[in-house]
C-alpha atoms as a PDB file:
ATOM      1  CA  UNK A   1      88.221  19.945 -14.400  1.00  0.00           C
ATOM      2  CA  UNK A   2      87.095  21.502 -11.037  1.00  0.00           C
ATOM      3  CA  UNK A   3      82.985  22.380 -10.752  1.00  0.00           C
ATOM      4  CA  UNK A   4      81.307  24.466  -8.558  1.00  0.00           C
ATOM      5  CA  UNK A   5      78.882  22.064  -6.657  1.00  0.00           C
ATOM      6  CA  UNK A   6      75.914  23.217  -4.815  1.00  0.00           C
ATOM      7  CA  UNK A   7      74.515  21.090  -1.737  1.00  0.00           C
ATOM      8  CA  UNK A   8      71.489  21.842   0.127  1.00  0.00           C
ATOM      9  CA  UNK A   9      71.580  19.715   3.038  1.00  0.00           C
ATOM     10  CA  UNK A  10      74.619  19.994   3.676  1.00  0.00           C
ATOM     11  CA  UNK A  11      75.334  21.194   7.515  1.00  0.00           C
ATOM     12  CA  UNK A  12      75.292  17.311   8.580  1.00  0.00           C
ATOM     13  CA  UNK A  13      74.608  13.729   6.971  1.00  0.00           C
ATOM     14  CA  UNK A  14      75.236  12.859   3.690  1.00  0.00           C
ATOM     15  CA  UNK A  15      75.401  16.477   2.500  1.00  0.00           C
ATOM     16  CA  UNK A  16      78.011  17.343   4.619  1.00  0.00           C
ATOM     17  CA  UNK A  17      79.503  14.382   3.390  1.00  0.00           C
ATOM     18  CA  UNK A  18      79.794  14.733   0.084  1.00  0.00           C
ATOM     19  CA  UNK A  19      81.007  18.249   0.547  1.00  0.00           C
ATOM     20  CA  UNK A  20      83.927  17.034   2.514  1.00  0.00           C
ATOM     21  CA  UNK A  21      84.583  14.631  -0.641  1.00  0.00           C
ATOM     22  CA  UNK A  22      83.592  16.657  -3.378  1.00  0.00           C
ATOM     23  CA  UNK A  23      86.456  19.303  -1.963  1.00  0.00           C
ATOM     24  CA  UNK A  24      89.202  16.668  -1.404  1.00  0.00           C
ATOM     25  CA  UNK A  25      88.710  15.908  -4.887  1.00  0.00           C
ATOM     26  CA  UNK A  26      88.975  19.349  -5.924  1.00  0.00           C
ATOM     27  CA  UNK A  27      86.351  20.621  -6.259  1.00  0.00           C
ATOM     28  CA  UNK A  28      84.610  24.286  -5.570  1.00  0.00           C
ATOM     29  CA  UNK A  29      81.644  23.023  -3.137  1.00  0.00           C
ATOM     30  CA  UNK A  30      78.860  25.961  -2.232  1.00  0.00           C
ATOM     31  CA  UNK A  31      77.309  24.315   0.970  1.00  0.00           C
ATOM     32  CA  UNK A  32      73.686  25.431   2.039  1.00  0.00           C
ATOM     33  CA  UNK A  33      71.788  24.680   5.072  1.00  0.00           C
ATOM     34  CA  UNK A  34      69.538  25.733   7.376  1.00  0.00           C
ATOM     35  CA  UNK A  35      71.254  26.205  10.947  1.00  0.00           C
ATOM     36  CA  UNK A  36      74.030  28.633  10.633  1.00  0.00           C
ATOM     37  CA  UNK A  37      75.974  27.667  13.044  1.00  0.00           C
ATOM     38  CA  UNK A  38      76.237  24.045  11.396  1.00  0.00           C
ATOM     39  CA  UNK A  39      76.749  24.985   8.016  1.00  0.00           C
ATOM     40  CA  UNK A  40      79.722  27.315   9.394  1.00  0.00           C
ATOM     41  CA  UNK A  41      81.276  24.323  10.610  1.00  0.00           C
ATOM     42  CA  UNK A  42      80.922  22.256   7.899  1.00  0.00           C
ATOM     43  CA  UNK A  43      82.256  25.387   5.357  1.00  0.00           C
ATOM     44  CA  UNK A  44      84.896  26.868   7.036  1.00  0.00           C
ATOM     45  CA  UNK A  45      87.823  23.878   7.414  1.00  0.00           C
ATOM     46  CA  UNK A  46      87.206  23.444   3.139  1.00  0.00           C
ATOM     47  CA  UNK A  47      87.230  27.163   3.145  1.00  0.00           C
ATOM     48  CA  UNK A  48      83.674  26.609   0.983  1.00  0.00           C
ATOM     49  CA  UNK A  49      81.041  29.457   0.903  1.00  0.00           C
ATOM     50  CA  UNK A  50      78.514  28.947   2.966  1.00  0.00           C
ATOM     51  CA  UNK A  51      74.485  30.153   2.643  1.00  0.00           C
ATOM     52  CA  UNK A  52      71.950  29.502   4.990  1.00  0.00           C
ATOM     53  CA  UNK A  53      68.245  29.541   4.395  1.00  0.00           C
ATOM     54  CA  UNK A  54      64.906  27.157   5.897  1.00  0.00           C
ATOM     55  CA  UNK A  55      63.492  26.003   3.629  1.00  0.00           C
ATOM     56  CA  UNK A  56      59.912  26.240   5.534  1.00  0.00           C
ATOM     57  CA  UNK A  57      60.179  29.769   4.146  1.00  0.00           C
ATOM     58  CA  UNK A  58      59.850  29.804   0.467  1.00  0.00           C
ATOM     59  CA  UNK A  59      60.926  33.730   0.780  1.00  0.00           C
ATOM     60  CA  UNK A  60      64.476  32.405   1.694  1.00  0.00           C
ATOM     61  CA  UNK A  61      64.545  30.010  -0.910  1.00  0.00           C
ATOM     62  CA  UNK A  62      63.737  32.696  -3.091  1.00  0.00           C
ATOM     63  CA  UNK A  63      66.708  35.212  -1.517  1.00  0.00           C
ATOM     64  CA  UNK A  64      68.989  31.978  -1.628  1.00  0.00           C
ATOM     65  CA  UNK A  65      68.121  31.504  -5.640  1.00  0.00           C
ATOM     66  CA  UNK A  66      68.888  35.046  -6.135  1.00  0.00           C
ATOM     67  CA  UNK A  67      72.335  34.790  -4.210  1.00  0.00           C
ATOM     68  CA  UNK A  68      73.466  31.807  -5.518  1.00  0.00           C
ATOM     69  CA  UNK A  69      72.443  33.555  -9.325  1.00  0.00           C
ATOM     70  CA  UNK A  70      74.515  36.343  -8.509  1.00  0.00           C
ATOM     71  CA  UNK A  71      77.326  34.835  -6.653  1.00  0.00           C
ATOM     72  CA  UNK A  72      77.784  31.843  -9.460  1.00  0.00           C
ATOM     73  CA  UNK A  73      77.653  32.365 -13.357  1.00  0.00           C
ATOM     74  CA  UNK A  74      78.270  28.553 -13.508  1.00  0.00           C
ATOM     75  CA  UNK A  75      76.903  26.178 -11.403  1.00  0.00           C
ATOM     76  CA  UNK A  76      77.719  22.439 -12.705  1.00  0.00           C
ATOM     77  CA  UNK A  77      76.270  20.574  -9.699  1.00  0.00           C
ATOM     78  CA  UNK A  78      72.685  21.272  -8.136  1.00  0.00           C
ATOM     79  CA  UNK A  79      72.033  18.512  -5.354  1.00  0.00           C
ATOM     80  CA  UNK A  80      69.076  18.802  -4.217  1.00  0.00           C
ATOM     81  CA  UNK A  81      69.789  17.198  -0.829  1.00  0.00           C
ATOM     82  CA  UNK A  82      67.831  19.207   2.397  1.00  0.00           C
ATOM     83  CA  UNK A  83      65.043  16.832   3.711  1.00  0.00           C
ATOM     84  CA  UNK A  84      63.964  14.918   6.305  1.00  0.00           C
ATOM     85  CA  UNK A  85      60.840  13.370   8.035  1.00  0.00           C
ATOM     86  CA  UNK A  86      59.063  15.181  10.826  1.00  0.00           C
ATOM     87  CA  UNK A  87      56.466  14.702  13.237  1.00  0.00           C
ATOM     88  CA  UNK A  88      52.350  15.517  13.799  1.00  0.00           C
ATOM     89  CA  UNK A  89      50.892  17.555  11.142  1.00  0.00           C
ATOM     90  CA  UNK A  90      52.283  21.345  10.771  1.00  0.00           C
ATOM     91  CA  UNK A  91      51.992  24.106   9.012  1.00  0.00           C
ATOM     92  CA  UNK A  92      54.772  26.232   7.278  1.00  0.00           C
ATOM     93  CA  UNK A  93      54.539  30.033   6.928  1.00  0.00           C
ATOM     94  CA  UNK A  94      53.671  29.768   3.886  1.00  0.00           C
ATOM     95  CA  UNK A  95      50.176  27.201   4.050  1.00  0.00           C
ATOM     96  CA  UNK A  96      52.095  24.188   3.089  1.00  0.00           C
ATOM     97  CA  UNK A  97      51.938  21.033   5.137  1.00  0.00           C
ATOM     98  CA  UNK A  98      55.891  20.903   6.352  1.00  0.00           C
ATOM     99  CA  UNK A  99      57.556  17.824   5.239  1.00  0.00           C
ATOM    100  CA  UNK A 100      56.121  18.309   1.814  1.00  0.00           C
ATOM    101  CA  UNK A 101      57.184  21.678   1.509  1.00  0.00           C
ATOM    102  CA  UNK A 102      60.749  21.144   3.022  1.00  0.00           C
ATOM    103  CA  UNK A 103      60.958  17.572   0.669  1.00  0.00           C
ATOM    104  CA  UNK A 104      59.304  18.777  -2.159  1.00  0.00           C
ATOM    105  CA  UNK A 105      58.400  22.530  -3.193  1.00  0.00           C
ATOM    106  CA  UNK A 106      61.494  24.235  -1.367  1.00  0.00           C
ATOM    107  CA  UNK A 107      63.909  22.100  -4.253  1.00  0.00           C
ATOM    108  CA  UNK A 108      61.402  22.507  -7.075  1.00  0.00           C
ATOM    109  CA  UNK A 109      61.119  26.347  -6.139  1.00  0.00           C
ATOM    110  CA  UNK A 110      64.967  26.873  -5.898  1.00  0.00           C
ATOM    111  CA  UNK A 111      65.520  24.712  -9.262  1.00  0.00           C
ATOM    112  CA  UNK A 112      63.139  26.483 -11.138  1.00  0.00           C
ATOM    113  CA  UNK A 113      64.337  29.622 -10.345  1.00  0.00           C
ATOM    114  CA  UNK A 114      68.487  28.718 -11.038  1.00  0.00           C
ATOM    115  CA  UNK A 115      67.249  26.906 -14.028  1.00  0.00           C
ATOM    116  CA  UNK A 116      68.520  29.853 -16.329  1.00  0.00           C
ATOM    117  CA  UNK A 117      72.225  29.759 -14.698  1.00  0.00           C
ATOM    118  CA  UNK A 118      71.756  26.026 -15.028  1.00  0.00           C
ATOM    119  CA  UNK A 119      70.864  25.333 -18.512  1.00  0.00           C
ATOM    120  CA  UNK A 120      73.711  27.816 -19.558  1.00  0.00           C
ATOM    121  CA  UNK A 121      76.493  25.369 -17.502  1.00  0.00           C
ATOM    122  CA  UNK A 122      74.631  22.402 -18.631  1.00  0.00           C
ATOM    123  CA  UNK A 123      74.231  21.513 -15.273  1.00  0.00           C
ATOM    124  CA  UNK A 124      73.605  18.638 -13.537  1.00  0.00           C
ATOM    125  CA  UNK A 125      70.401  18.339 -10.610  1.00  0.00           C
ATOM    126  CA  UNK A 126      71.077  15.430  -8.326  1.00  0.00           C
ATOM    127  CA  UNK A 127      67.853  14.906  -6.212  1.00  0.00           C
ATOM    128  CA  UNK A 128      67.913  12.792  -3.192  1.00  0.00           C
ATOM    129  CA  UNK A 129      64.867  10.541  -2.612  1.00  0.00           C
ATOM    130  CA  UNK A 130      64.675   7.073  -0.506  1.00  0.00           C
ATOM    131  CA  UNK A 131      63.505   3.762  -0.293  1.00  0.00           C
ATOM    132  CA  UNK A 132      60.079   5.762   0.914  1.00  0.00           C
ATOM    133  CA  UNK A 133      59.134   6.591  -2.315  1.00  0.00           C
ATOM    134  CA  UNK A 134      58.700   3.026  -2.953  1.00  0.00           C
ATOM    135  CA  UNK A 135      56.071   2.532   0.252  1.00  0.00           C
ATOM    136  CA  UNK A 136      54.019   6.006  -1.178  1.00  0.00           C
ATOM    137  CA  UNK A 137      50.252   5.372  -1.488  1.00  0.00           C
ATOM    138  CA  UNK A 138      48.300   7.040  -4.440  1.00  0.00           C
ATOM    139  CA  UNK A 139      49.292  10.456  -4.712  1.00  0.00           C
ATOM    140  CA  UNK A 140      46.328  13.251  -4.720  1.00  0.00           C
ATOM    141  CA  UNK A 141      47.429  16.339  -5.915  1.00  0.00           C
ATOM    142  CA  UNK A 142      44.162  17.868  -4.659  1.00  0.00           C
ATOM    143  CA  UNK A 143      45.574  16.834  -1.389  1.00  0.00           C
ATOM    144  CA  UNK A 144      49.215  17.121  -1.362  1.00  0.00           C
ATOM    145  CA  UNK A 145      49.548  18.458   2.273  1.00  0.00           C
ATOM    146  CA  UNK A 146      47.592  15.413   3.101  1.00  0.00           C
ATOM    147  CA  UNK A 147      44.778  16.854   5.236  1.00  0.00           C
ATOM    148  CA  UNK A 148      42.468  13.956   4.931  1.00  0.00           C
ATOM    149  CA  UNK A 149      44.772  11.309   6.118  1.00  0.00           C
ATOM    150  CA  UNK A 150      47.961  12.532   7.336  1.00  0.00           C
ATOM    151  CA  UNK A 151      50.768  10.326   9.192  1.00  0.00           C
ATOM    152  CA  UNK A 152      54.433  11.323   9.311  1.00  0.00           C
ATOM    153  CA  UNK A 153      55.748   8.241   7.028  1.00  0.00           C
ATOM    154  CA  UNK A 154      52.993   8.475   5.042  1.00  0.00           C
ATOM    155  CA  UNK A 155      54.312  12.435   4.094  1.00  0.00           C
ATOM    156  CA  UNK A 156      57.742  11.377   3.811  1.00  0.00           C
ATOM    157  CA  UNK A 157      56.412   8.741   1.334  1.00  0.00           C
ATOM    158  CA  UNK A 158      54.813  10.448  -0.898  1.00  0.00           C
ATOM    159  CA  UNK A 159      57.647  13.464  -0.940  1.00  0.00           C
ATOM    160  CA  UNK A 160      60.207  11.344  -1.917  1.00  0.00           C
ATOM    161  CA  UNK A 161      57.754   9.947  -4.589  1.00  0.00           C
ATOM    162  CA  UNK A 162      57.670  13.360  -5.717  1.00  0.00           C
ATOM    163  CA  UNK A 163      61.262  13.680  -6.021  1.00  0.00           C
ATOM    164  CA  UNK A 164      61.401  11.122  -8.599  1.00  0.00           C
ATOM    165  CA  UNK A 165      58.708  12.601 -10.350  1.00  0.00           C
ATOM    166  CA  UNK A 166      60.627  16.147 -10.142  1.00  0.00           C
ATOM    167  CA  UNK A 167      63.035  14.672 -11.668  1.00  0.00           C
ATOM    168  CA  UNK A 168      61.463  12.954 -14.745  1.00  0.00           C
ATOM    169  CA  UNK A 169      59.822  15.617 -15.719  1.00  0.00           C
ATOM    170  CA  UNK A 170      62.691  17.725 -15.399  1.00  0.00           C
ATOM    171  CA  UNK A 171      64.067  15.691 -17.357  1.00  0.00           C
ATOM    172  CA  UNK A 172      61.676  15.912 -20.453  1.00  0.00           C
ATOM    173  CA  UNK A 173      61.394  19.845 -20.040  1.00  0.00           C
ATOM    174  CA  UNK A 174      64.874  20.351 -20.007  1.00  0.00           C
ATOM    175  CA  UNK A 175      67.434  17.713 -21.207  1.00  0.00           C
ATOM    176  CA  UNK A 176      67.305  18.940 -24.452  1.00  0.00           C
ATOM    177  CA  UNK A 177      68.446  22.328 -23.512  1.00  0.00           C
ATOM    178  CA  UNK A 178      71.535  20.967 -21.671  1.00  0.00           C
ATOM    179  CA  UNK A 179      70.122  20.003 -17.894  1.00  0.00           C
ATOM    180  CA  UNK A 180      70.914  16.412 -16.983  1.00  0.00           C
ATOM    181  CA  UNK A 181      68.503  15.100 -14.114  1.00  0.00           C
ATOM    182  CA  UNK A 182      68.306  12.497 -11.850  1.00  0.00           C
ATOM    183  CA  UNK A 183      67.358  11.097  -8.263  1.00  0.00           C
ATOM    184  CA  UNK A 184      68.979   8.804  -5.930  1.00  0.00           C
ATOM    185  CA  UNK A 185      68.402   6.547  -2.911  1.00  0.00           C
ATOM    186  CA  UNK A 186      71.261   7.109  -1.088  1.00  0.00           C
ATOM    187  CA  UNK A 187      70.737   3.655   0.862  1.00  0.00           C
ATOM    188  CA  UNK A 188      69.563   3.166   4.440  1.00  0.00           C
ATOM    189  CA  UNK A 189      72.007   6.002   5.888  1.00  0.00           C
ATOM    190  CA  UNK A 190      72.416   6.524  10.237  1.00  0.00           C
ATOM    191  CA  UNK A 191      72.348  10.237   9.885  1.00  0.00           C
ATOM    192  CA  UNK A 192      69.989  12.804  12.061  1.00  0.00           C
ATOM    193  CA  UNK A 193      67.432  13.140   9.398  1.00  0.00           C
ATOM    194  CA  UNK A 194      64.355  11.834  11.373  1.00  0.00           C
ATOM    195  CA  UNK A 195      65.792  13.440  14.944  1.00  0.00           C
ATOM    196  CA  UNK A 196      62.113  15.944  14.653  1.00  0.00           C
ATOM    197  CA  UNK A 197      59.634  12.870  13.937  1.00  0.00           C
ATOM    198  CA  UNK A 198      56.806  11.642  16.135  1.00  0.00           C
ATOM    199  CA  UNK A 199      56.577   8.191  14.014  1.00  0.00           C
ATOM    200  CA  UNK A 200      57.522   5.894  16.545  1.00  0.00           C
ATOM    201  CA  UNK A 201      58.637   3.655  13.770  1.00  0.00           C
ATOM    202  CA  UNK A 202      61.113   6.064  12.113  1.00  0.00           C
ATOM    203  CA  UNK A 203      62.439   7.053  15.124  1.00  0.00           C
ATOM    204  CA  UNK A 204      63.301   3.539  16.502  1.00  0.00           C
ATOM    205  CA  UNK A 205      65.070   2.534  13.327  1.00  0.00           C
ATOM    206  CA  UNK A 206      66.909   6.288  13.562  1.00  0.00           C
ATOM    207  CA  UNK A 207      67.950   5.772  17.584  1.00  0.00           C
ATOM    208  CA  UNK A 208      67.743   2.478  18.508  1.00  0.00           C
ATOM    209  CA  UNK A 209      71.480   0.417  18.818  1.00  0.00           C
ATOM    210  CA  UNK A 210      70.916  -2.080  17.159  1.00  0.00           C
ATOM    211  CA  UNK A 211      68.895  -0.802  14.208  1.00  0.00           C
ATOM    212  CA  UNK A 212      71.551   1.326  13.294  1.00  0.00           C
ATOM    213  CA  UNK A 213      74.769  -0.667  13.526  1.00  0.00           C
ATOM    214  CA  UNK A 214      72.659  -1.873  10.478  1.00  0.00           C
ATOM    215  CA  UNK A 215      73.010   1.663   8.571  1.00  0.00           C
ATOM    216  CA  UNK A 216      75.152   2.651   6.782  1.00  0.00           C
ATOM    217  CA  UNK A 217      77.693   5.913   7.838  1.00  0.00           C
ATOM    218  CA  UNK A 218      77.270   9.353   5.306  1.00  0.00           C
ATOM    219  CA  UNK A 219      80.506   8.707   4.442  1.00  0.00           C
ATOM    220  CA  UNK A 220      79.329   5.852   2.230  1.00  0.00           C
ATOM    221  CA  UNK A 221      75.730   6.991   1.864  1.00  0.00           C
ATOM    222  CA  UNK A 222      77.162  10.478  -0.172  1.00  0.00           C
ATOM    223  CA  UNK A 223      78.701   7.803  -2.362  1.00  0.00           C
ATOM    224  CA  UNK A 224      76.196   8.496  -5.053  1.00  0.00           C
ATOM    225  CA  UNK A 225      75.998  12.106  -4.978  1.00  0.00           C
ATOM    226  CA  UNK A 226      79.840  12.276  -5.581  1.00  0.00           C
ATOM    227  CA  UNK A 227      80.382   9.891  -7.975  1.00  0.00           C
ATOM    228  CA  UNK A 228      77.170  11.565 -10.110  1.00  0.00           C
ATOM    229  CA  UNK A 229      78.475  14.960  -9.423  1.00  0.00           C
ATOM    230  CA  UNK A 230      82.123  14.416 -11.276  1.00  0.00           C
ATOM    231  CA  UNK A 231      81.018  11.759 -13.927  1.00  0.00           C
ATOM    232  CA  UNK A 232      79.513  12.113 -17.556  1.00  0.00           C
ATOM    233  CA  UNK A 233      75.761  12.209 -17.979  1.00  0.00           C
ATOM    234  CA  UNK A 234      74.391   9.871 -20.866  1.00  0.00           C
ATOM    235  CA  UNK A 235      78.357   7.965 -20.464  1.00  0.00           C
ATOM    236  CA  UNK A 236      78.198   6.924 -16.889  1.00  0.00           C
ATOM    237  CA  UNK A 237      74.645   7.272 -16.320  1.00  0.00           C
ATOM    238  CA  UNK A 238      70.989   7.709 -17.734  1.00  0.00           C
ATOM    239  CA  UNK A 239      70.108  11.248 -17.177  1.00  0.00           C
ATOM    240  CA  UNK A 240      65.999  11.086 -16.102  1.00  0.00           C
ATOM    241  CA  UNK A 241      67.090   7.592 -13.974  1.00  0.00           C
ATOM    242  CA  UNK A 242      66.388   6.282 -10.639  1.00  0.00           C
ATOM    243  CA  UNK A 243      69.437   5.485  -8.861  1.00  0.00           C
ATOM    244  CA  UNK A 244      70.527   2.851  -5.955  1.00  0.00           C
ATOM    245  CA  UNK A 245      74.304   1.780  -5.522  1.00  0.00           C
ATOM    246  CA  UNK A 246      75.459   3.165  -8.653  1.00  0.00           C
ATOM    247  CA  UNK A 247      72.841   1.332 -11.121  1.00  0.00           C
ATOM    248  CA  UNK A 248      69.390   1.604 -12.031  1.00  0.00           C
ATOM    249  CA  UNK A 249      66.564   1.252  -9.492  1.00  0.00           C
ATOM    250  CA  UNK A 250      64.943  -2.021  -9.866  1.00  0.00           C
ATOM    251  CA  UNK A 251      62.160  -1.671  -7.518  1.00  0.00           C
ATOM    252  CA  UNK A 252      60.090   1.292  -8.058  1.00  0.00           C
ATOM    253  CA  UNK A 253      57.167   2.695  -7.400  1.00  0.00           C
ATOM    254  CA  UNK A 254      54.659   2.493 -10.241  1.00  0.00           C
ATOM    255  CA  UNK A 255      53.642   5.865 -10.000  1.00  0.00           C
ATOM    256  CA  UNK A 256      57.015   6.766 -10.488  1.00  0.00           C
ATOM    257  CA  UNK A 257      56.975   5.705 -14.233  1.00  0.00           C
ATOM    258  CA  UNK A 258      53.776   7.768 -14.968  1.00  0.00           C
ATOM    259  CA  UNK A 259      55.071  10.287 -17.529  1.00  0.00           C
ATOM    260  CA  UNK A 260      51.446  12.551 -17.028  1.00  0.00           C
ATOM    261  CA  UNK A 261      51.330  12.252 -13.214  1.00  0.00           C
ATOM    262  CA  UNK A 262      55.297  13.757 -12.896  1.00  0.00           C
ATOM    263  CA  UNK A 263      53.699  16.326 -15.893  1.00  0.00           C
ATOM    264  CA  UNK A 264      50.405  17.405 -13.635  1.00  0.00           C
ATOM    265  CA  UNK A 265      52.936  17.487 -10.388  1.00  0.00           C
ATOM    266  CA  UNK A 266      54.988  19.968 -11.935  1.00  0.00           C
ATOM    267  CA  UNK A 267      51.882  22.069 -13.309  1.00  0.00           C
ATOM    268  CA  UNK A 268      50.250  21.597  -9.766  1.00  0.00           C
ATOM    269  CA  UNK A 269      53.996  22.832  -7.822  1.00  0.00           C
ATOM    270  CA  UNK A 270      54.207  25.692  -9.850  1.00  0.00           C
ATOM    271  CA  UNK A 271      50.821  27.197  -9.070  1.00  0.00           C
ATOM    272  CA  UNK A 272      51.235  26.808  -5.515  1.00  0.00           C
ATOM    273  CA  UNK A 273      54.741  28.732  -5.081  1.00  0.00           C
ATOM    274  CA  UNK A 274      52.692  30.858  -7.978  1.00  0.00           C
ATOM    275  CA  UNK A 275      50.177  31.151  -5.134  1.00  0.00           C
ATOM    276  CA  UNK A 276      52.266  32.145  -2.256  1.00  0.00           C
ATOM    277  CA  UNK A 277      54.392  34.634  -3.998  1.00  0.00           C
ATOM    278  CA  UNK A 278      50.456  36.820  -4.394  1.00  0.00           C
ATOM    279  CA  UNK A 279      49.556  36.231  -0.705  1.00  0.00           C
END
């Protein structure tokens, strides 16, 4: 049966993609991004709808929660897929260090927010973390925009650390009313997703020749959001799971398995979008 799919993410890279996929397979694919010229040209040849919002603006996540509410009584497929890693430490609109908000609060704020329209399809959220998660230090939610020791992998690290925690916890809030959850590393994927970083590190393995004739294309790194998007929760797959290649993660960070940390993350992310809504 066709399901309406929603990818943020998806103007280029794996979100793009899996949109291309998710429509040859017949599928009704909402694609969201941030330039609107790009997510135009990914929408228009599957004749998808097409939103645009930046998601260093938690006011247009909020207008692109309320859209998507209106426009879709039934949304199946949530994937969480807009990130990326940036450069030198910056600021959103909004107070929030930028690769943590983009990463992290922009998904949990839009998820939270459709999570009405998504319990009643018994949807399913798809999150996309990375192998970064794995090289996250301890994570301080007095100082999750990293202030006292701040480093561009160091914030992609410990955002994609708090995607899997996202997920676990939503997970435990909301399986039981129908919401299956889980997060995937997509594998090591030559896509533009560190084109704005300073790390001279991430930007070698991202440009350099040879580094990425080892990638992988987005072709086969949207693998796993397609195949989780069209098959059965608690059949195919363990909903509250870390995901690489189709199978659970066997390296993971340890944090990642602490059921209070994902608990106080989720309590912590709510009073900060709490926050900016009163400023």
């Amino acid at each position: 049966m066709p399901k309406t799919i929603v990818i943020t993410g998806a103007s280029d890279g794996i979100g793009a993609a899996a949109a291309q996929q998710l429509h040859d397979h017949g599928h009704r694919v909402v694609v969201v991004g941030r330039s609107p010229q790009k997510t135009r040209a990914v929408a228009a040849p599957l004749g998808a709808d097409a939103f645009v919002a930046d998601f260093t603006r938690l006011d247009e996540v909020r207008g692109l929660a309320a859209a998507l509410g209106a426009a879709y009584p039934r949304i199946d497929v949530l994937a969480n897929n807009a990130g990326g890693v940036f450069g030198d430490p910056a600021r959103t609109a909004d107070g929030f260090e930028r690769t943590f908000q983009i990463n992290h609060l922009a998904p949990f704020l839009l998820t939270s927010l459709l999570l009405p329209t998504l319990i009643e399809s018994g949807a399913t959220v798809i999150q996309t973390s990375s192998i970064g998660a794995r090289m996250a230090g301890r994570l301080d939610l007095r100082d999750l925009n990293l202030e006292r020791d701040f480093s561009p992998i160091r914030a992609y690290s410990a955002a994609k650390l708090e995607n899997i925690l996202f997920t676990k916890e939503l997970h435990r809030r909301y399986h039981g009313q129908g919401v299956s959850a889980v997060a995937i590393h997509p594998g090591n994927v030559a896509t533009n997703f560190a084109s704005q970083t300073t790390s001279q590190l991430m930007r070698f393995i991202a440009t350099n020749r040879l580094t990425r004739s080892l990638l992988i294309s987005a072709e086969r790194g949207a693998d796993q959001l397609v195949w989780l998007s069209q098959s059965r929760p608690g059949i195919d797959w363990e909903p509250g799971g870390y995901y690489e290649k189709r199978k659970p993660a066997r390296r993971i960070n340890k944090q990642a398995l602490d059921a209070d940390l994902a608990r106080a993350l989720w309590d912590r992310s709510e009073q900060l979008v709490s926050q900016d809504r009163q400023k």
